[in-house]
PDB file of N, CA and C in Angstrom:
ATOM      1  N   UNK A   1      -2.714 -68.248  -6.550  1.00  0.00           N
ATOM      2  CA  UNK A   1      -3.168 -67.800  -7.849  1.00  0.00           C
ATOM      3  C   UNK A   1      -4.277 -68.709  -8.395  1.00  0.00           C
ATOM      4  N   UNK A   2      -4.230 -69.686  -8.267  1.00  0.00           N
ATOM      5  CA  UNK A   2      -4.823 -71.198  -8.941  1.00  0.00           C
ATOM      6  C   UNK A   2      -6.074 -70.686  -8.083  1.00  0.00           C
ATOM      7  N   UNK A   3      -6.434 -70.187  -6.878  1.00  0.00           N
ATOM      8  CA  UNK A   3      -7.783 -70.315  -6.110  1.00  0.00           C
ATOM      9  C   UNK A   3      -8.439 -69.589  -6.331  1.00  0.00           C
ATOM     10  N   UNK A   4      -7.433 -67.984  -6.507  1.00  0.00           N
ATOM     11  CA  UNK A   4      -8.378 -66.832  -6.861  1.00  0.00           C
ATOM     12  C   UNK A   4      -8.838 -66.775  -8.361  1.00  0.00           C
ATOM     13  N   UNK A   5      -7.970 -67.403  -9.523  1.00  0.00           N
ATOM     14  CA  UNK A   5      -8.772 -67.740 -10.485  1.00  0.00           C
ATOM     15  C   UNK A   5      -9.972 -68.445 -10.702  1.00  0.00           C
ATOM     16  N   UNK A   6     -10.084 -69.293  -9.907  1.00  0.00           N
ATOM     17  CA  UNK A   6     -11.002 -70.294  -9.707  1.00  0.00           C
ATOM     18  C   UNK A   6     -11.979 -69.160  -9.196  1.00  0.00           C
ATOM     19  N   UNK A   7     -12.290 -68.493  -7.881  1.00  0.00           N
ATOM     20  CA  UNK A   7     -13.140 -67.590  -7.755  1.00  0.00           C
ATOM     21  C   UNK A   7     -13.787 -66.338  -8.986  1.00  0.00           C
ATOM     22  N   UNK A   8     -12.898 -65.948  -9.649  1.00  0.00           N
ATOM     23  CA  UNK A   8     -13.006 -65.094 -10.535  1.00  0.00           C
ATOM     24  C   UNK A   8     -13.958 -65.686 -11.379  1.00  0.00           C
ATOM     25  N   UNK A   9     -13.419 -67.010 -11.955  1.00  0.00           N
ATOM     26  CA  UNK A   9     -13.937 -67.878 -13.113  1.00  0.00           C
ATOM     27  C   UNK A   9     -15.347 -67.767 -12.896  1.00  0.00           C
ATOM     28  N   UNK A  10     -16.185 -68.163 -11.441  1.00  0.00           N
ATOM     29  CA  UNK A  10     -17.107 -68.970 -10.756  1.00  0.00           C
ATOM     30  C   UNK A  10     -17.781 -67.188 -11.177  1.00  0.00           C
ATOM     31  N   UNK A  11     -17.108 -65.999 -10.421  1.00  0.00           N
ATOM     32  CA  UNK A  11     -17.716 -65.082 -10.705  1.00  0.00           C
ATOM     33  C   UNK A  11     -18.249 -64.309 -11.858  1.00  0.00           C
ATOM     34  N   UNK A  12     -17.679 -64.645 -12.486  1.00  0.00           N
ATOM     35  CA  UNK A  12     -17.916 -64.509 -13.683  1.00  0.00           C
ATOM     36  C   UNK A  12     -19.218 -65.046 -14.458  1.00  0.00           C
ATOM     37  N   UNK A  13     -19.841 -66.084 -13.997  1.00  0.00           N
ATOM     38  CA  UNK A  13     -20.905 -66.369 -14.603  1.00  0.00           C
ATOM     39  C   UNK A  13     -21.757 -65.391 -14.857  1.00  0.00           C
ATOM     40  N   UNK A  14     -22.492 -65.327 -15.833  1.00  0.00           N
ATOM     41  CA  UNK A  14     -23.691 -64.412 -15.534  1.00  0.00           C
ATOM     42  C   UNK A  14     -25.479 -64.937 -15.824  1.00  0.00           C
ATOM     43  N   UNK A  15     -25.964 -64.475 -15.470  1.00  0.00           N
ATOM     44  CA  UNK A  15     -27.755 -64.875 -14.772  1.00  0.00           C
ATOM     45  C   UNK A  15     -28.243 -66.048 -15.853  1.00  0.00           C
ATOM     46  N   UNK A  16     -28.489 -67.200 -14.717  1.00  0.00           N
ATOM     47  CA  UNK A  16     -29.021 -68.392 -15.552  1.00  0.00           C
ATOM     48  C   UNK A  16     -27.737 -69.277 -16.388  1.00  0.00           C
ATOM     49  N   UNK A  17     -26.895 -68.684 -15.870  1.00  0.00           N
ATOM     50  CA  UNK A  17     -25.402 -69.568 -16.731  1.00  0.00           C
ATOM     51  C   UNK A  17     -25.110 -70.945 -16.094  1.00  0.00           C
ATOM     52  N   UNK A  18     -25.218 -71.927 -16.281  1.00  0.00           N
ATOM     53  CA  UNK A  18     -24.915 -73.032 -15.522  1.00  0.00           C
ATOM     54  C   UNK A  18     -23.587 -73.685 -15.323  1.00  0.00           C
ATOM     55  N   UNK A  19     -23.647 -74.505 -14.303  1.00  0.00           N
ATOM     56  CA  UNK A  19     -21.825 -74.457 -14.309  1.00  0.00           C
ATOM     57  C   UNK A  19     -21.617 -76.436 -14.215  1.00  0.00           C
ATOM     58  N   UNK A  20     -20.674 -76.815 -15.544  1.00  0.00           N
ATOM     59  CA  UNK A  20     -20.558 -78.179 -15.789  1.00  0.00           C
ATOM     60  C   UNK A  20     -19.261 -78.535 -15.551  1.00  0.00           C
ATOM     61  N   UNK A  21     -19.081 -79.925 -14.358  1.00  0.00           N
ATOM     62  CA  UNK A  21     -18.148 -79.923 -13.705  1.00  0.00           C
ATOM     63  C   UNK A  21     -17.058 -79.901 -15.434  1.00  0.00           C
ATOM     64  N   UNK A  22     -17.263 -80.628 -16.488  1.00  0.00           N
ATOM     65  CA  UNK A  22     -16.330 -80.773 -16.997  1.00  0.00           C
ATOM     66  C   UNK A  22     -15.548 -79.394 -17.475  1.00  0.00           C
ATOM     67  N   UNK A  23     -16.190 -78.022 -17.705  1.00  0.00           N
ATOM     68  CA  UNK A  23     -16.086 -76.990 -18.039  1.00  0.00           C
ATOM     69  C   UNK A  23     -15.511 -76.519 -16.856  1.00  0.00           C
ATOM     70  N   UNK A  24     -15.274 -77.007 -15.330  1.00  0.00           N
ATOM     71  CA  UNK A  24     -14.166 -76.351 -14.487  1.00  0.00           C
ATOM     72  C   UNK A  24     -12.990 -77.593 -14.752  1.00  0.00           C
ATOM     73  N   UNK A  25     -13.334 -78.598 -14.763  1.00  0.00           N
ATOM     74  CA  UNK A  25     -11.635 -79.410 -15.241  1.00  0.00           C
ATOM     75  C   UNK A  25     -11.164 -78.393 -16.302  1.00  0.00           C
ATOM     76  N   UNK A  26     -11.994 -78.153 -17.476  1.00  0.00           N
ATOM     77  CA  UNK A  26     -11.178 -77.285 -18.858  1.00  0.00           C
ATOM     78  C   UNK A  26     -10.493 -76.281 -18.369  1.00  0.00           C
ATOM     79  N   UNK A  27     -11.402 -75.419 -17.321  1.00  0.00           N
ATOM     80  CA  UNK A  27     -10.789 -74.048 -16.654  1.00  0.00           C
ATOM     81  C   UNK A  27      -8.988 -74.840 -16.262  1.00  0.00           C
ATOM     82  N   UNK A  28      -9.231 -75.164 -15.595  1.00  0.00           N
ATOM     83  CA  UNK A  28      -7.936 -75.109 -14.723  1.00  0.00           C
ATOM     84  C   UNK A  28      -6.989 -76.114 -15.554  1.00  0.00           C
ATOM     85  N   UNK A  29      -7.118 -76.663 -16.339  1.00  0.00           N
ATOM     86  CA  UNK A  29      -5.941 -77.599 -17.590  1.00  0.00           C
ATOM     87  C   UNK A  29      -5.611 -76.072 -18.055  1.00  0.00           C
ATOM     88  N   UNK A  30      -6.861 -75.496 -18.780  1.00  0.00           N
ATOM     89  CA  UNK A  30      -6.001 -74.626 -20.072  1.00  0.00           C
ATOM     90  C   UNK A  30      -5.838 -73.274 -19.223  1.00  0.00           C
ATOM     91  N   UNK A  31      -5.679 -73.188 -18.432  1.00  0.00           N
ATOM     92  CA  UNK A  31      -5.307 -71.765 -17.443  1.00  0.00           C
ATOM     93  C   UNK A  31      -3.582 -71.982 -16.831  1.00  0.00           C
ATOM     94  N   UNK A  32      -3.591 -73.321 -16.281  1.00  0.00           N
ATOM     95  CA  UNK A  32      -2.610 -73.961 -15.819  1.00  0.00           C
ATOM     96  C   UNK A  32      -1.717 -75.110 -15.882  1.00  0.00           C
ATOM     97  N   UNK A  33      -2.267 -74.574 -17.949  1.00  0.00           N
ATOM     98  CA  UNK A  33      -1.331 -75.926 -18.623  1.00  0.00           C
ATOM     99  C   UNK A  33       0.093 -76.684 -18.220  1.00  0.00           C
ATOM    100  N   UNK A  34       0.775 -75.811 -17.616  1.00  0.00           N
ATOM    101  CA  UNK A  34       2.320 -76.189 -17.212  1.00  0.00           C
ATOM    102  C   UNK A  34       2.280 -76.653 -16.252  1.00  0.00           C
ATOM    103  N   UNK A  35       1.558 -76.398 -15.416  1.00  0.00           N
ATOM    104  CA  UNK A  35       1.731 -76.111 -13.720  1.00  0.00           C
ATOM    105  C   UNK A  35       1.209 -77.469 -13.684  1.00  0.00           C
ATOM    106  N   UNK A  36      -0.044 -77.642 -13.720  1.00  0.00           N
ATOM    107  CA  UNK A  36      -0.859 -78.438 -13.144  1.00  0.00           C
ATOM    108  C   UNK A  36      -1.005 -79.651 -14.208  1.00  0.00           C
ATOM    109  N   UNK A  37      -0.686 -81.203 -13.973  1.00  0.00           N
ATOM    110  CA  UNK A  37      -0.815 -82.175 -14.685  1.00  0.00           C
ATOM    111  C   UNK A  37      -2.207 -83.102 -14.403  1.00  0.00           C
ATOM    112  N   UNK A  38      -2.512 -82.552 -13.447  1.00  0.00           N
ATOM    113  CA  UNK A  38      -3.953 -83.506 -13.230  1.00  0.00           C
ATOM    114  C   UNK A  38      -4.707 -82.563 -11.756  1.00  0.00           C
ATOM    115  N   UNK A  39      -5.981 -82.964 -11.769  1.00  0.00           N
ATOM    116  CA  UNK A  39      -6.666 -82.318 -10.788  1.00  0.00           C
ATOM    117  C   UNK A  39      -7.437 -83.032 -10.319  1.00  0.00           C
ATOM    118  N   UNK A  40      -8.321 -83.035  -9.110  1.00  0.00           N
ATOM    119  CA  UNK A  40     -10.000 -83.917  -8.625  1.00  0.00           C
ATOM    120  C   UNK A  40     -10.529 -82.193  -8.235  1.00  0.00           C
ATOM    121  N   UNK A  41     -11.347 -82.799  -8.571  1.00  0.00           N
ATOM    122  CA  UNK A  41     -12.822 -81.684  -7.775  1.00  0.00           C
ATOM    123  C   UNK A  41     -13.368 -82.582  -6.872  1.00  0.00           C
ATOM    124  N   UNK A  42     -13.497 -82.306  -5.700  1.00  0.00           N
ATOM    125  CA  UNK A  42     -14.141 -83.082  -4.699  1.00  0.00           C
ATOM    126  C   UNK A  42     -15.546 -82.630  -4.575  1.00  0.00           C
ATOM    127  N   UNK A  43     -15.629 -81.228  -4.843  1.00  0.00           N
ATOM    128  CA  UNK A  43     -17.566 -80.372  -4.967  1.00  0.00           C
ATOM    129  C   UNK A  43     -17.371 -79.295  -5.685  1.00  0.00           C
ATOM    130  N   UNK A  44     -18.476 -79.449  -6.585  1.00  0.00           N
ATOM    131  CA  UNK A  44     -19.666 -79.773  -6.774  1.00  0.00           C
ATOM    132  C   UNK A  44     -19.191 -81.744  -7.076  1.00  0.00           C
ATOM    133  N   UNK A  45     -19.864 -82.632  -6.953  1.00  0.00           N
ATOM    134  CA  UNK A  45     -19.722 -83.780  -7.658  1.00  0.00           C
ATOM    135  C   UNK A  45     -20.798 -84.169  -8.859  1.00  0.00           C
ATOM    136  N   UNK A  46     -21.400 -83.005  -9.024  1.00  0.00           N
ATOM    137  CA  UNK A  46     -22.395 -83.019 -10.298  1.00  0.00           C
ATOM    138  C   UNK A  46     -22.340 -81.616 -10.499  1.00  0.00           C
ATOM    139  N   UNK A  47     -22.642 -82.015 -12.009  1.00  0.00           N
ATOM    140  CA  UNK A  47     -22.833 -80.103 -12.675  1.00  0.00           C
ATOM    141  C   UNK A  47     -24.166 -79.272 -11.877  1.00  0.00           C
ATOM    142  N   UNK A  48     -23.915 -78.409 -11.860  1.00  0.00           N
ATOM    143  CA  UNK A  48     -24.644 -77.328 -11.170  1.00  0.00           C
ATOM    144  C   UNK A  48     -25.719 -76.673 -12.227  1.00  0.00           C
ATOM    145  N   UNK A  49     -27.190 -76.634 -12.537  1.00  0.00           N
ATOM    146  CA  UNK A  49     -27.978 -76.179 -13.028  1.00  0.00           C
ATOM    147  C   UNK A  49     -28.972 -75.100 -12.164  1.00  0.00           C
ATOM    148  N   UNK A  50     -28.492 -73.927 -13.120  1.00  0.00           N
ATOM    149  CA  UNK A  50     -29.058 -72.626 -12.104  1.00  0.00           C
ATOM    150  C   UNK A  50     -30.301 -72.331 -13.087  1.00  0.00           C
ATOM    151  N   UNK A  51     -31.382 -71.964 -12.031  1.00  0.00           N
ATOM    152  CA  UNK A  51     -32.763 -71.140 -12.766  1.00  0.00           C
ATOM    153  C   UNK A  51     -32.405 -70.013 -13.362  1.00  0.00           C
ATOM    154  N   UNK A  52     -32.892 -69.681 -14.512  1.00  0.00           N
ATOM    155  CA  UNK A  52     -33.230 -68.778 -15.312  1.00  0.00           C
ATOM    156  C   UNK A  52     -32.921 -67.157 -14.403  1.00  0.00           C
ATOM    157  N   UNK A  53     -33.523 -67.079 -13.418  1.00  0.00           N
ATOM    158  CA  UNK A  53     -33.180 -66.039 -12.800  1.00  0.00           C
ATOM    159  C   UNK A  53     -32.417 -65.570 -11.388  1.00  0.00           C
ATOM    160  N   UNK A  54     -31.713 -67.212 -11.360  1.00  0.00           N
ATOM    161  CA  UNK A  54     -30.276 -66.819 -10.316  1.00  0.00           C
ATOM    162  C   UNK A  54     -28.792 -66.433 -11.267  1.00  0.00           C
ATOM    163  N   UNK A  55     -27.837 -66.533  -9.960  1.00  0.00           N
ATOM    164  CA  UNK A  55     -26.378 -66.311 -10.555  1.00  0.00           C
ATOM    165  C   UNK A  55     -25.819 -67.052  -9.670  1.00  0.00           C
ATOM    166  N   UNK A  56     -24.532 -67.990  -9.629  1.00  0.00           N
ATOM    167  CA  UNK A  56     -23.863 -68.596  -9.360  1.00  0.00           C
ATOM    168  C   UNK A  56     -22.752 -67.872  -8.846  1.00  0.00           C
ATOM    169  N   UNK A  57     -22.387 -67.827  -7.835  1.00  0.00           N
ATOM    170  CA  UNK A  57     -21.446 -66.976  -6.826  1.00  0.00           C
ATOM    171  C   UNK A  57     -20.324 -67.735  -6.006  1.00  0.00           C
ATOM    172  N   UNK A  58     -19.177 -67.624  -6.229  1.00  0.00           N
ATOM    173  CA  UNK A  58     -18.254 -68.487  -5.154  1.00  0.00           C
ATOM    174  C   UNK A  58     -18.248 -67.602  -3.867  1.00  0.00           C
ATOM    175  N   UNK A  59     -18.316 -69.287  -3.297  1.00  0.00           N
ATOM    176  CA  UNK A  59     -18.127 -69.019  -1.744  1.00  0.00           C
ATOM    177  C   UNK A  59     -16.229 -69.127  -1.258  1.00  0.00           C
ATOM    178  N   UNK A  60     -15.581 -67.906  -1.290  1.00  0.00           N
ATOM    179  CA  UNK A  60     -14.249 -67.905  -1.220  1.00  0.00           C
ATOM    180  C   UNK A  60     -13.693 -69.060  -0.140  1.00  0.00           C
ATOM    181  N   UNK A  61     -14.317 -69.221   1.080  1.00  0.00           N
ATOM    182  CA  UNK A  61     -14.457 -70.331   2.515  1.00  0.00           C
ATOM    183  C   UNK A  61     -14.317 -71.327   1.801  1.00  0.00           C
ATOM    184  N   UNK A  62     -15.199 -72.147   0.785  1.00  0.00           N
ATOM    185  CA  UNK A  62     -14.979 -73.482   0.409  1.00  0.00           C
ATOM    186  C   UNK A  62     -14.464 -73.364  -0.567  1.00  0.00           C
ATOM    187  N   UNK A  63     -13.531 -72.995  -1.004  1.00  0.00           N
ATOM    188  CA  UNK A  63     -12.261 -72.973  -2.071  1.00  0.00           C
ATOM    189  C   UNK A  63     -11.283 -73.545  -1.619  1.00  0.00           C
ATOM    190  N   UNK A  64     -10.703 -74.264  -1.680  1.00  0.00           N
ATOM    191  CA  UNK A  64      -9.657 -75.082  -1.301  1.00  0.00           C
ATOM    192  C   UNK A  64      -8.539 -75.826  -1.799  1.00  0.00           C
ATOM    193  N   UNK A  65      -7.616 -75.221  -2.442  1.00  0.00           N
ATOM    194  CA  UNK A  65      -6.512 -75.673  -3.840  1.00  0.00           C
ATOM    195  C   UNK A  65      -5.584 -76.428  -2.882  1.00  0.00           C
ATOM    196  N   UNK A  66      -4.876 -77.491  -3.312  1.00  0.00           N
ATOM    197  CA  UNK A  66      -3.946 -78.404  -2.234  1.00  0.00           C
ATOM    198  C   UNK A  66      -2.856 -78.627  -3.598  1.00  0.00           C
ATOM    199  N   UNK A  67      -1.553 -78.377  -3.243  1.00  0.00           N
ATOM    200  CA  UNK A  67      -0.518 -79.146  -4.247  1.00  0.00           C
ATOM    201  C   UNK A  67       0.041 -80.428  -3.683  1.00  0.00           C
ATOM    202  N   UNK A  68       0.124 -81.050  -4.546  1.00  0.00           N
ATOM    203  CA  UNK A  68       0.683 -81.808  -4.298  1.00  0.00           C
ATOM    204  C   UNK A  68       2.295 -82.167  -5.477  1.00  0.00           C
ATOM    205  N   UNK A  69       3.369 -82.367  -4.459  1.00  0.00           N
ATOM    206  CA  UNK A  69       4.314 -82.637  -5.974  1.00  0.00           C
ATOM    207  C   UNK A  69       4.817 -83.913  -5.845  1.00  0.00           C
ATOM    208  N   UNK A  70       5.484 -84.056  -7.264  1.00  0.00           N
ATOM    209  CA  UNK A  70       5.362 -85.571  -7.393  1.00  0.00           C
ATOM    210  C   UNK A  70       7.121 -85.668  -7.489  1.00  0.00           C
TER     211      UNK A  70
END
């Protein structure tokens, strides 16, 4: 669930929307407030700034959610 949201989210952008790593930490805290107590993003390791006339598209292949429990 946690991955395909993450895809959805990513899809969701629309033309020229840029994507800031801190605005995917927010995604996945307030999506998966209970679940999830902490996260890393390993990539992007910097926010992503798209031209004016692209769109930002997940690549489903490099999606990669890992649990870990404590």
């Amino acid at each position: 669930k946690v991955r395909q949201a993450l895809i959805d989210f990513l899809n969701a952008k629309v033309l020229g929307e840029d994507l800031y790593i801190a605005e995917l930490y927010q995604f996945i805290m307030d999506t998966y407030d209970k679940a999830i107590v902490n996260s890393t993003i390993i990539e992007p390791t910097a926010d992503i700034i798209i031209p004016s006339s692209a769109v930002l598209r997940a690549d489903p292949a490099s999606i990669n959610v890992t649990a870990v429990s404590v």
